[in-house]
PDB file of N, CA and C in Angstrom:
ATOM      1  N   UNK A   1     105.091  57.619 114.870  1.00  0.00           N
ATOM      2  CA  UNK A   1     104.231  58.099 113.828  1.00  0.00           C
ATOM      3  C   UNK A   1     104.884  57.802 112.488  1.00  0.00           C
ATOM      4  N   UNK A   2     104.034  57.018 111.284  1.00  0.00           N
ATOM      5  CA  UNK A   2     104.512  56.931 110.102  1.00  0.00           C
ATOM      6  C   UNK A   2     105.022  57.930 109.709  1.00  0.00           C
ATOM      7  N   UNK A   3     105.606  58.346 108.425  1.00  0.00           N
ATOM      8  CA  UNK A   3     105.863  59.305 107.693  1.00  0.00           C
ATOM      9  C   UNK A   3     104.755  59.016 105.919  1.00  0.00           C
ATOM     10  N   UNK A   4     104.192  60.024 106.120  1.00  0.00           N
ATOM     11  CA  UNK A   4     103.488  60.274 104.795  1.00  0.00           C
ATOM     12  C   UNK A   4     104.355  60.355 103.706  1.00  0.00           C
ATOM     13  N   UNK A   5     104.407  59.350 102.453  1.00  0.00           N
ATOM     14  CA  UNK A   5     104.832  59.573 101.054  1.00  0.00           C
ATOM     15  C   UNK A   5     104.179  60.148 100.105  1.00  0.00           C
ATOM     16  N   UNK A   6     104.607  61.347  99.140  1.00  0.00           N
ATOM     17  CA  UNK A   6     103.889  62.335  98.884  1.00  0.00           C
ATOM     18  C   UNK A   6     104.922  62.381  97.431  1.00  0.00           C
ATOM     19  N   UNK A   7     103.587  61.817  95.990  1.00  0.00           N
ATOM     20  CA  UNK A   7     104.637  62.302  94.523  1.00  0.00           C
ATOM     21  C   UNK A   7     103.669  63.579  94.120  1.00  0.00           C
ATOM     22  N   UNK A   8     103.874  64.411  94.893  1.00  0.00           N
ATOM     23  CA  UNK A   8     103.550  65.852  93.803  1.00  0.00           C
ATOM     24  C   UNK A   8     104.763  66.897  94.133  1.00  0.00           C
ATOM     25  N   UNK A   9     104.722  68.002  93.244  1.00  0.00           N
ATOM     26  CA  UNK A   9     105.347  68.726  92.662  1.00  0.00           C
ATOM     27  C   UNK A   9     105.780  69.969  94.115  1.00  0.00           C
ATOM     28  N   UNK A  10     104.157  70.684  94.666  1.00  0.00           N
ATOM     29  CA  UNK A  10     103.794  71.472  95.723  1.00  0.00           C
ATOM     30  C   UNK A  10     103.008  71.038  96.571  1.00  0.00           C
ATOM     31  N   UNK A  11     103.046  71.513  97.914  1.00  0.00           N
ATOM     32  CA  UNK A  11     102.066  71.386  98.729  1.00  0.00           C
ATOM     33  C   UNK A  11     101.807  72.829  99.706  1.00  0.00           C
ATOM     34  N   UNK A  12     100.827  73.037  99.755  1.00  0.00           N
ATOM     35  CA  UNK A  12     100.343  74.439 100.454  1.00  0.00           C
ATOM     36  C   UNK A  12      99.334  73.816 101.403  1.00  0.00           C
ATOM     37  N   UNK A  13     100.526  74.736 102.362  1.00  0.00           N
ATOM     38  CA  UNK A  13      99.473  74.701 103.742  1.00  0.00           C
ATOM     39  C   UNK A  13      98.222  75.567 103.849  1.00  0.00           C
ATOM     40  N   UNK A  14      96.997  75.302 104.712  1.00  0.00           N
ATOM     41  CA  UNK A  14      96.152  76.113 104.994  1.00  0.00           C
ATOM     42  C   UNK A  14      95.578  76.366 105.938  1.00  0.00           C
ATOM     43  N   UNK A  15      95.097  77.471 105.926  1.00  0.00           N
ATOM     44  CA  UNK A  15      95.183  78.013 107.514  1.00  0.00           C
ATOM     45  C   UNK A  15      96.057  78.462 108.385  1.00  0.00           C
ATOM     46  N   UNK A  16      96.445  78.321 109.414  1.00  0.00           N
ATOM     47  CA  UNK A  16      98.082  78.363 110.146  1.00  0.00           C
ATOM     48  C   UNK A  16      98.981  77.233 110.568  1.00  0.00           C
ATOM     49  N   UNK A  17      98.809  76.843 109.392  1.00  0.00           N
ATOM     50  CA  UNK A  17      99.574  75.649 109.523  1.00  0.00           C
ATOM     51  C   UNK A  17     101.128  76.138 108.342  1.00  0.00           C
ATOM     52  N   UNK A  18     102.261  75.468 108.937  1.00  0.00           N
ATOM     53  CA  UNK A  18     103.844  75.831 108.358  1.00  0.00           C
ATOM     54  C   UNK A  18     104.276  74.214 108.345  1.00  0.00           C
ATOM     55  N   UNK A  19     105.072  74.643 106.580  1.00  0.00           N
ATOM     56  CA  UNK A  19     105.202  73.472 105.774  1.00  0.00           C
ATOM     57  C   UNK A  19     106.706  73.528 106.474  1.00  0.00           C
ATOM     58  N   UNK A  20     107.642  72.746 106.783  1.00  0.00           N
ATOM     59  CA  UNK A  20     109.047  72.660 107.813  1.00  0.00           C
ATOM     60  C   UNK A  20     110.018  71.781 106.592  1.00  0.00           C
ATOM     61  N   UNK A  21     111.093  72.063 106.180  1.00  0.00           N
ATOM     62  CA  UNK A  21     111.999  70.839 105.706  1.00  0.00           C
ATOM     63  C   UNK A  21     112.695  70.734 107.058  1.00  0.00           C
ATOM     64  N   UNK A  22     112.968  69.614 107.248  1.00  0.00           N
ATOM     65  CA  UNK A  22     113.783  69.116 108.522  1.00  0.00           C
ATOM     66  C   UNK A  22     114.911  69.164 107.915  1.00  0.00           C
ATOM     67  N   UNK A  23     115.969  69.551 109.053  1.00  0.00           N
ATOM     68  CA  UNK A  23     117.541  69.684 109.326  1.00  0.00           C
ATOM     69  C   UNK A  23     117.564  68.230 109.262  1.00  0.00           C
ATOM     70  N   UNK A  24     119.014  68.067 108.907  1.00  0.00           N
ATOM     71  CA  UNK A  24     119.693  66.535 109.257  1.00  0.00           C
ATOM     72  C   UNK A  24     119.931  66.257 110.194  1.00  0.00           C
ATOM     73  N   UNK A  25     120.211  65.315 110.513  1.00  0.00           N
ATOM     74  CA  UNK A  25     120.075  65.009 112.025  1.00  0.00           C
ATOM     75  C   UNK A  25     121.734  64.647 112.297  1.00  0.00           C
ATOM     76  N   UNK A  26     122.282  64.788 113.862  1.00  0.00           N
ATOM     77  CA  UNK A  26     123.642  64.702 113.765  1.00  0.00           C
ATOM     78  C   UNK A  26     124.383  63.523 113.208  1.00  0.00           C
ATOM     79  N   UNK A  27     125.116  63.326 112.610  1.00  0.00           N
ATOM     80  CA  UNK A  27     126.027  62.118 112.327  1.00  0.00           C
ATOM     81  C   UNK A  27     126.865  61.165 113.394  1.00  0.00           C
ATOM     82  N   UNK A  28     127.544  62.116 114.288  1.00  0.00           N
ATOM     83  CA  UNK A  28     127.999  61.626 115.089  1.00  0.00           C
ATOM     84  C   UNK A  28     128.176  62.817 116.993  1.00  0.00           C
ATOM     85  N   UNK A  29     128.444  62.017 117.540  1.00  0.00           N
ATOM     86  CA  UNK A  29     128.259  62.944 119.203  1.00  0.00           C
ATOM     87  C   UNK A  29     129.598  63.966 119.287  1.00  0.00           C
ATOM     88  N   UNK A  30     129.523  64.862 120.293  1.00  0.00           N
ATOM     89  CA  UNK A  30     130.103  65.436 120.393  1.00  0.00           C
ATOM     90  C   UNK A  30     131.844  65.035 120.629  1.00  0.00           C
ATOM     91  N   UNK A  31     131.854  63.893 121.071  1.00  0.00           N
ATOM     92  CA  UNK A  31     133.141  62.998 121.059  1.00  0.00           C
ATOM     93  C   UNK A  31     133.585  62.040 120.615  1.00  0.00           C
ATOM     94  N   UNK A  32     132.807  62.308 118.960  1.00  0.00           N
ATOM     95  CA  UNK A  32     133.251  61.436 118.094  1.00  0.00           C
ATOM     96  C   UNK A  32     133.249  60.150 117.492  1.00  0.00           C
ATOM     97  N   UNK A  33     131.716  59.546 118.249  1.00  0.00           N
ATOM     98  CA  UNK A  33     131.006  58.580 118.049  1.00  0.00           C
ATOM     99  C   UNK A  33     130.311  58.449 117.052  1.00  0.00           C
ATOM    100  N   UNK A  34     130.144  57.710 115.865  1.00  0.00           N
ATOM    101  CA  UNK A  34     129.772  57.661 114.754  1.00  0.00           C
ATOM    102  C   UNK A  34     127.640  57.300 115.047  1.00  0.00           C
ATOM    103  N   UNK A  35     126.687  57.851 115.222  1.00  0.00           N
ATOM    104  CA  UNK A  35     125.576  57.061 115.734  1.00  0.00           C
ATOM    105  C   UNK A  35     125.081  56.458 114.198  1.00  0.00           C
ATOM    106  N   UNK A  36     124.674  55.106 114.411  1.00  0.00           N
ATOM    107  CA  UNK A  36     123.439  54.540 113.496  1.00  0.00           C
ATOM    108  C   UNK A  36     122.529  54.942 113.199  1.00  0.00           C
ATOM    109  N   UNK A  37     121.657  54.962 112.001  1.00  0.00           N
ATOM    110  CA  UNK A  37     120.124  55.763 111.983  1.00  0.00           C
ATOM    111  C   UNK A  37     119.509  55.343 113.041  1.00  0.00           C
ATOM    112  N   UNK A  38     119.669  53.935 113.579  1.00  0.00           N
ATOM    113  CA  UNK A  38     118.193  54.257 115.000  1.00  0.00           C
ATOM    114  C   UNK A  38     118.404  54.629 116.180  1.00  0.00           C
ATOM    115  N   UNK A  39     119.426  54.985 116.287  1.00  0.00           N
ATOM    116  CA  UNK A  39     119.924  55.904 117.371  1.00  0.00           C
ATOM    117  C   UNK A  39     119.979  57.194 117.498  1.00  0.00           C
ATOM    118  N   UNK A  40     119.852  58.071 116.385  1.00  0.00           N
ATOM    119  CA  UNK A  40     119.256  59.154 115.902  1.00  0.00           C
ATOM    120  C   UNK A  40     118.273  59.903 116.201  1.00  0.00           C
ATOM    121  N   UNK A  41     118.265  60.858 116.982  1.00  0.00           N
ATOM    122  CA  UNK A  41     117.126  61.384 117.516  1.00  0.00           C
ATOM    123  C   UNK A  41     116.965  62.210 116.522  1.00  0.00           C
ATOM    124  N   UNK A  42     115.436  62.576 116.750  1.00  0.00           N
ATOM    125  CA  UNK A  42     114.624  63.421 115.243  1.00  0.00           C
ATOM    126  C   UNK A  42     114.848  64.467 115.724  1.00  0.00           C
ATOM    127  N   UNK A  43     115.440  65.529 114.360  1.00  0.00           N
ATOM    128  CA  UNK A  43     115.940  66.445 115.016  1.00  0.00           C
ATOM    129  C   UNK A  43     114.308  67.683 114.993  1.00  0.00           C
ATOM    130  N   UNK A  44     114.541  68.653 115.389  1.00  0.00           N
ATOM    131  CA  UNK A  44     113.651  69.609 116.075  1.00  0.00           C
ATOM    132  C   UNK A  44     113.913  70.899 115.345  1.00  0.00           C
ATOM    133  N   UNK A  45     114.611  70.932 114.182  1.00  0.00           N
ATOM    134  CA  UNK A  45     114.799  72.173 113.844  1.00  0.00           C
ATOM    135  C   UNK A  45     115.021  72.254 112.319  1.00  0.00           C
ATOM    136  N   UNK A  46     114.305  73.337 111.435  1.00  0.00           N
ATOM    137  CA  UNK A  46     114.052  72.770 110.279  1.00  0.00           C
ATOM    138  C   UNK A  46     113.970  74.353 109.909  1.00  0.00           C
ATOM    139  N   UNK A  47     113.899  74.495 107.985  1.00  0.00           N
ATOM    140  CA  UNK A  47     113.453  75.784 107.634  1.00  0.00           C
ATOM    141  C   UNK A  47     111.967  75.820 107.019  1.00  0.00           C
ATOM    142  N   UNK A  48     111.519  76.824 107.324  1.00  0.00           N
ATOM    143  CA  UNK A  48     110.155  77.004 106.640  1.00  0.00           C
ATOM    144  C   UNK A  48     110.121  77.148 105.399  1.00  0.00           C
ATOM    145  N   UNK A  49     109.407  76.591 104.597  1.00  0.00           N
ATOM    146  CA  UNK A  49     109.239  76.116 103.065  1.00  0.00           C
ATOM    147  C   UNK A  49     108.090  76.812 102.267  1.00  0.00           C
ATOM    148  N   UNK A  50     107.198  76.641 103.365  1.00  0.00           N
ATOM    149  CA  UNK A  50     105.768  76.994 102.794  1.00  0.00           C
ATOM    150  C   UNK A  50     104.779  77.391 104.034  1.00  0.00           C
ATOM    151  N   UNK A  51     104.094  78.433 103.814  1.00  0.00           N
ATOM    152  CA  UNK A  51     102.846  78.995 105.115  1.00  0.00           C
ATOM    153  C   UNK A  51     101.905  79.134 104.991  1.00  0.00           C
ATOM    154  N   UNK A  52     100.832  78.993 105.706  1.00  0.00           N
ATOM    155  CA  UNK A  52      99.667  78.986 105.098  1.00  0.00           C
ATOM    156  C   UNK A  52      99.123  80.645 105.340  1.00  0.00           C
ATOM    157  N   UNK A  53      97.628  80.897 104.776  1.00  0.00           N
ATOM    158  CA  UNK A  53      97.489  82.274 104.556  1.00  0.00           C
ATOM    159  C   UNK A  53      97.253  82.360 105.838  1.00  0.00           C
ATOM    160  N   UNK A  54      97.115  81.907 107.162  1.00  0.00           N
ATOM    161  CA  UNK A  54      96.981  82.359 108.195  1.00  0.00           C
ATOM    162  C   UNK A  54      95.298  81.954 109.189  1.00  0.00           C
ATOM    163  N   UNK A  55      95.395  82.106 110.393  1.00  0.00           N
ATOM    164  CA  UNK A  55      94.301  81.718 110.829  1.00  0.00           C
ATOM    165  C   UNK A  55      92.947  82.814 110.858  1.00  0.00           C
ATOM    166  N   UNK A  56      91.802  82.559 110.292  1.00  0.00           N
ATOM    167  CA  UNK A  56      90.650  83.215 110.417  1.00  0.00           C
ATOM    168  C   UNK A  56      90.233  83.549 111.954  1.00  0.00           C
ATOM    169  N   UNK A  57      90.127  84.999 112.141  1.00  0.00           N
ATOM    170  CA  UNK A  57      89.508  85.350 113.214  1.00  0.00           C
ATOM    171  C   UNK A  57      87.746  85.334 113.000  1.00  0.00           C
ATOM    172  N   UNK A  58      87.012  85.827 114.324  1.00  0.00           N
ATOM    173  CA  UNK A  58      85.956  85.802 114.279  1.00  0.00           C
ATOM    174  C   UNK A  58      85.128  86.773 113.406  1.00  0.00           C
ATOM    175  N   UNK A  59      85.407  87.445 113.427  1.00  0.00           N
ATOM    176  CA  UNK A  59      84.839  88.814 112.013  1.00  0.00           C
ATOM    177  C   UNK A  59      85.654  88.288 110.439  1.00  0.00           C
ATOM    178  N   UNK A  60      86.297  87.183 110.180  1.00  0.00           N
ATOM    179  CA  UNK A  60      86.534  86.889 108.692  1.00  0.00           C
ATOM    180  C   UNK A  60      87.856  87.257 108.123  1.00  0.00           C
ATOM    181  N   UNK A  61      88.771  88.368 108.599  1.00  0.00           N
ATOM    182  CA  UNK A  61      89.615  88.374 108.473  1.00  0.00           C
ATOM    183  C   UNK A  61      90.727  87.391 109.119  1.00  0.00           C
ATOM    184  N   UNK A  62      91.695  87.650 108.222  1.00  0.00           N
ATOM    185  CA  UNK A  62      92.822  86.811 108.424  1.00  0.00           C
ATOM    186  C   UNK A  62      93.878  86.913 109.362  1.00  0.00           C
ATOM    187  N   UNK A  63      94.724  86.471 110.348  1.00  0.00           N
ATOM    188  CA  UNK A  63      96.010  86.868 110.923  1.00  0.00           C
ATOM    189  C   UNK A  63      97.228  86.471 110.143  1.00  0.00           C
ATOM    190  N   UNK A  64      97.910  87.354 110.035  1.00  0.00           N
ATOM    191  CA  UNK A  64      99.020  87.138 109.766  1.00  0.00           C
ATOM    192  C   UNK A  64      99.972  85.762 110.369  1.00  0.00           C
ATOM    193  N   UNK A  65     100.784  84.828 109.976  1.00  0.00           N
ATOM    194  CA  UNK A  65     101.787  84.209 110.841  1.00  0.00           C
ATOM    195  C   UNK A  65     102.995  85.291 111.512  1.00  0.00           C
ATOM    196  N   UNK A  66     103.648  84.358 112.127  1.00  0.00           N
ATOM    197  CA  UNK A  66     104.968  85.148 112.563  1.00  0.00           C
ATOM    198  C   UNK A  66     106.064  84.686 112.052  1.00  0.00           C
ATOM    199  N   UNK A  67     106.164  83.564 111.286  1.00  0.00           N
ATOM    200  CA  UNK A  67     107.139  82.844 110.571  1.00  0.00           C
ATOM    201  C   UNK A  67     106.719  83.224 109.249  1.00  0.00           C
ATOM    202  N   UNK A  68     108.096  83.431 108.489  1.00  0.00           N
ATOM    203  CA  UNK A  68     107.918  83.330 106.929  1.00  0.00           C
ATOM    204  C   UNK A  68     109.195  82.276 106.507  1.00  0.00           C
ATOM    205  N   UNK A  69     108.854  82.344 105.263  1.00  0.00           N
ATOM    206  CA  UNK A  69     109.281  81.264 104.395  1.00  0.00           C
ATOM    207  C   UNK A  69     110.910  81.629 104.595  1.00  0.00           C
ATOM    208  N   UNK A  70     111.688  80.606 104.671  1.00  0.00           N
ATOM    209  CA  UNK A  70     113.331  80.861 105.469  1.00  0.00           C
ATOM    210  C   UNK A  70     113.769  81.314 106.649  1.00  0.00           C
ATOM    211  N   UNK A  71     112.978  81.409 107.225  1.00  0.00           N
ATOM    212  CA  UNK A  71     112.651  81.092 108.768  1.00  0.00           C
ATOM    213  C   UNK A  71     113.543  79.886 109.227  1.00  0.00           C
ATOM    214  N   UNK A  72     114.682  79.959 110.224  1.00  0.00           N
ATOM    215  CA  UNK A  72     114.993  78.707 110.630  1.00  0.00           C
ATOM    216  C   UNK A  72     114.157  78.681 111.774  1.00  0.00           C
ATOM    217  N   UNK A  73     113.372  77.105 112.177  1.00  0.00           N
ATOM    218  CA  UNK A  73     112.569  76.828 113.484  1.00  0.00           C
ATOM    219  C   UNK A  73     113.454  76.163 114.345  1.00  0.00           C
ATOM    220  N   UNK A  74     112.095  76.341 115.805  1.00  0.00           N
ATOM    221  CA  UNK A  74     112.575  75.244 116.896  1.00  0.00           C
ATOM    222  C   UNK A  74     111.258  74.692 117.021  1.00  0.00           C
ATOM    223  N   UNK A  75     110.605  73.234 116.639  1.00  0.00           N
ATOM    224  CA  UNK A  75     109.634  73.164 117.060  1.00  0.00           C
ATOM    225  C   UNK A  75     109.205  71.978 117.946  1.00  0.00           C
ATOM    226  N   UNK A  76     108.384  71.731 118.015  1.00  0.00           N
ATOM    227  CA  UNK A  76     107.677  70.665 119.566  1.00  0.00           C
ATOM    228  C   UNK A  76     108.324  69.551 119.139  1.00  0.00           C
ATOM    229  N   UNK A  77     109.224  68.703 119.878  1.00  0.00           N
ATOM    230  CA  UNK A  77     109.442  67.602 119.135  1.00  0.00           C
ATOM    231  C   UNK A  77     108.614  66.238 118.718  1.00  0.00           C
ATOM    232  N   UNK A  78     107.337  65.764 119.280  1.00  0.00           N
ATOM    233  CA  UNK A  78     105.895  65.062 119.026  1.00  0.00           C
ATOM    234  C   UNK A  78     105.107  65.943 118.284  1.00  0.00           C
ATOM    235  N   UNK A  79     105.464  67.066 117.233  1.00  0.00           N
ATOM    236  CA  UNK A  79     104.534  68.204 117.191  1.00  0.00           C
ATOM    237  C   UNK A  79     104.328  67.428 115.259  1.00  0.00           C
ATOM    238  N   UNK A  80     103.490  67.380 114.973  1.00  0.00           N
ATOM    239  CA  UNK A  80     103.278  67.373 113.307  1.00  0.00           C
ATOM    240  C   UNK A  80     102.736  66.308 112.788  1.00  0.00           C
ATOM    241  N   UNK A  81     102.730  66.411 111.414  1.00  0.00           N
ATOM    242  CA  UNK A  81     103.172  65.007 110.257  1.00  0.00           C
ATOM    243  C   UNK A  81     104.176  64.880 109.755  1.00  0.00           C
ATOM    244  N   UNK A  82     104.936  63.932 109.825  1.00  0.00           N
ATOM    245  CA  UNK A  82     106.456  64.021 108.595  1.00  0.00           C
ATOM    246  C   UNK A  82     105.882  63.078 107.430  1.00  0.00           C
ATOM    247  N   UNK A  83     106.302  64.030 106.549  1.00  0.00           N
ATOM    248  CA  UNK A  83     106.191  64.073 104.787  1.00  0.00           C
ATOM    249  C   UNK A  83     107.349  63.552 104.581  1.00  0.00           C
ATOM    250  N   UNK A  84     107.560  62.729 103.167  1.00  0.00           N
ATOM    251  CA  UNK A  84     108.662  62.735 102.828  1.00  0.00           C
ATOM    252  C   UNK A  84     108.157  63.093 101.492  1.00  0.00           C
ATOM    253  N   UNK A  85     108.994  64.000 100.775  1.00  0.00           N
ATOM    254  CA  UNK A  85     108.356  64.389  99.241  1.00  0.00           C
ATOM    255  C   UNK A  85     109.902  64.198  98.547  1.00  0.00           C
ATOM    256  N   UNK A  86     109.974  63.337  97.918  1.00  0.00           N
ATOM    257  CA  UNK A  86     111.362  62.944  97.092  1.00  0.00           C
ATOM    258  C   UNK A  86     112.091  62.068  98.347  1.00  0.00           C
ATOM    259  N   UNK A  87     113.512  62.689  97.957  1.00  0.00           N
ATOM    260  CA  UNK A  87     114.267  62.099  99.119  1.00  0.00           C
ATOM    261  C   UNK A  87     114.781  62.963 100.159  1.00  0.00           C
ATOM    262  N   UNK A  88     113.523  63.880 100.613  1.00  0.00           N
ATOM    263  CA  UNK A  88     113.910  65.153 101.441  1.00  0.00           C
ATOM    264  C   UNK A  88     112.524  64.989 102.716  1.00  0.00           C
ATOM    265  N   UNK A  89     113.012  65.575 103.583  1.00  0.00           N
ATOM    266  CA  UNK A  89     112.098  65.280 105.111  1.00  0.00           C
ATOM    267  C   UNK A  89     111.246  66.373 105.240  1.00  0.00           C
ATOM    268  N   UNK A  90     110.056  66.111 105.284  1.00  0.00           N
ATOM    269  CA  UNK A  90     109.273  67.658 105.842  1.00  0.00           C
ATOM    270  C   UNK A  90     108.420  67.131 107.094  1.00  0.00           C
ATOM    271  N   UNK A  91     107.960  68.675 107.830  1.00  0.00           N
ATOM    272  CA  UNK A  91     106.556  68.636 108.913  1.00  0.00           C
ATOM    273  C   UNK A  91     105.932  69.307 108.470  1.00  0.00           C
ATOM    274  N   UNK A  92     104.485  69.005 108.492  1.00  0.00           N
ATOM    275  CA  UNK A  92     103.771  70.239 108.748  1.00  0.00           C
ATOM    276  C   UNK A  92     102.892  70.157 109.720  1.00  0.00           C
ATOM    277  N   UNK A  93     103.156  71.371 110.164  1.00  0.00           N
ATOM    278  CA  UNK A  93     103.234  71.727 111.671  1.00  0.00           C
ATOM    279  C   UNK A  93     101.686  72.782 112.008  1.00  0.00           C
ATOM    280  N   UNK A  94     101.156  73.034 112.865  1.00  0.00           N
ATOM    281  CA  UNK A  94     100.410  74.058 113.540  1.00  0.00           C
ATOM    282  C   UNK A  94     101.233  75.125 113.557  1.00  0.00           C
ATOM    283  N   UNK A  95     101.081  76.586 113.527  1.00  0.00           N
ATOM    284  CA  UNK A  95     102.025  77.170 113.929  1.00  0.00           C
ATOM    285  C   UNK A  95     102.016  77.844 115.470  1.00  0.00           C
ATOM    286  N   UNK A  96     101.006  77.115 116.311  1.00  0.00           N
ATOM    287  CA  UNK A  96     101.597  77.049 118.094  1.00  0.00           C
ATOM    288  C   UNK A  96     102.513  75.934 118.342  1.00  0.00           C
ATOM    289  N   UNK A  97     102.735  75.336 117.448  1.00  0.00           N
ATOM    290  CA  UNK A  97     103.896  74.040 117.609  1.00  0.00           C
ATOM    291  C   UNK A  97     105.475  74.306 117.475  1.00  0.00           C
ATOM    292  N   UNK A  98     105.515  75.849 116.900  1.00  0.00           N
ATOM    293  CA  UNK A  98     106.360  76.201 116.797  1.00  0.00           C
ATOM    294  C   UNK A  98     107.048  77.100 117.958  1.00  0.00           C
ATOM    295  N   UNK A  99     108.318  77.152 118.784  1.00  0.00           N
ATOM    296  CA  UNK A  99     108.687  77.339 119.717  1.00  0.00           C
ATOM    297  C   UNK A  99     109.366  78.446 119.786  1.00  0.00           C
ATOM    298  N   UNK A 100     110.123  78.722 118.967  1.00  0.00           N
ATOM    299  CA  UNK A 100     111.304  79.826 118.614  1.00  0.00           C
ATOM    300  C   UNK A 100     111.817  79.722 116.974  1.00  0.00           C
ATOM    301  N   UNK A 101     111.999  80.898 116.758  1.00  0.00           N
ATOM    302  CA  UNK A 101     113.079  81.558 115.448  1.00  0.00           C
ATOM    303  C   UNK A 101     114.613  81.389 115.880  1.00  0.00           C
ATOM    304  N   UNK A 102     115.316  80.577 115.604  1.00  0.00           N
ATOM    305  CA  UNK A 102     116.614  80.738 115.325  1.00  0.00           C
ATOM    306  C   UNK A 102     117.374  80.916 114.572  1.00  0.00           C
ATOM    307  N   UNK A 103     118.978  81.685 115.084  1.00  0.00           N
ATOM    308  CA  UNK A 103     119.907  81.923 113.858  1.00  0.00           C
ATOM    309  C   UNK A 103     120.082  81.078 113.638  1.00  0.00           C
TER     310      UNK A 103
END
């Protein structure tokens, strides 16, 4: 999947959808192997940036998310769009794409 290039300032999600900056991805393996960018697996875990107001139920009101903004994620790894806004990585994600809250 491409990555979307994006020159604005903000972007707000809507609905239940969660705006993700992606973590860096490792530099090198656990024993000291330096990896290349295309050897680099995309990493899966990112902080929440931005949320949307939440998904509409059937009577009009809103649900709450369960993630807020500084939230570290775990999410689907095929799960999103990646943004790039400057020289920084984002998803935005569904928020059933999202798997777990981690420390």
């Amino acid at each position: 999947m491409a990555a979307v290039s994006l020159s604005v300032s903000t972007v707000k999600p809507l609905g239940d959808r969660v705006f993700v900056k992606v973590s860096a991805s490792e530099e090198k393996t656990a024993g000291g192997i330096f990896l290349p960018d295309n050897a680099k697996e995309k990493p899966q875990v990112g902080e929440v940036a931005q949320v949307g107001p939440g998904k509409r139920n059937d009577d009009g009101t809103r649900q709450d998310l369960e993630v807020s903004v500084g939230d570290k994620v775990l999410y689907s790894k095929y799960a999103g769009t990646d943004i790039k806004l400057g020289s920084d990585d984002y998803v935005l994600l569904s928020e059933k794409d999202i798997l777990a809250i981690v420390d």
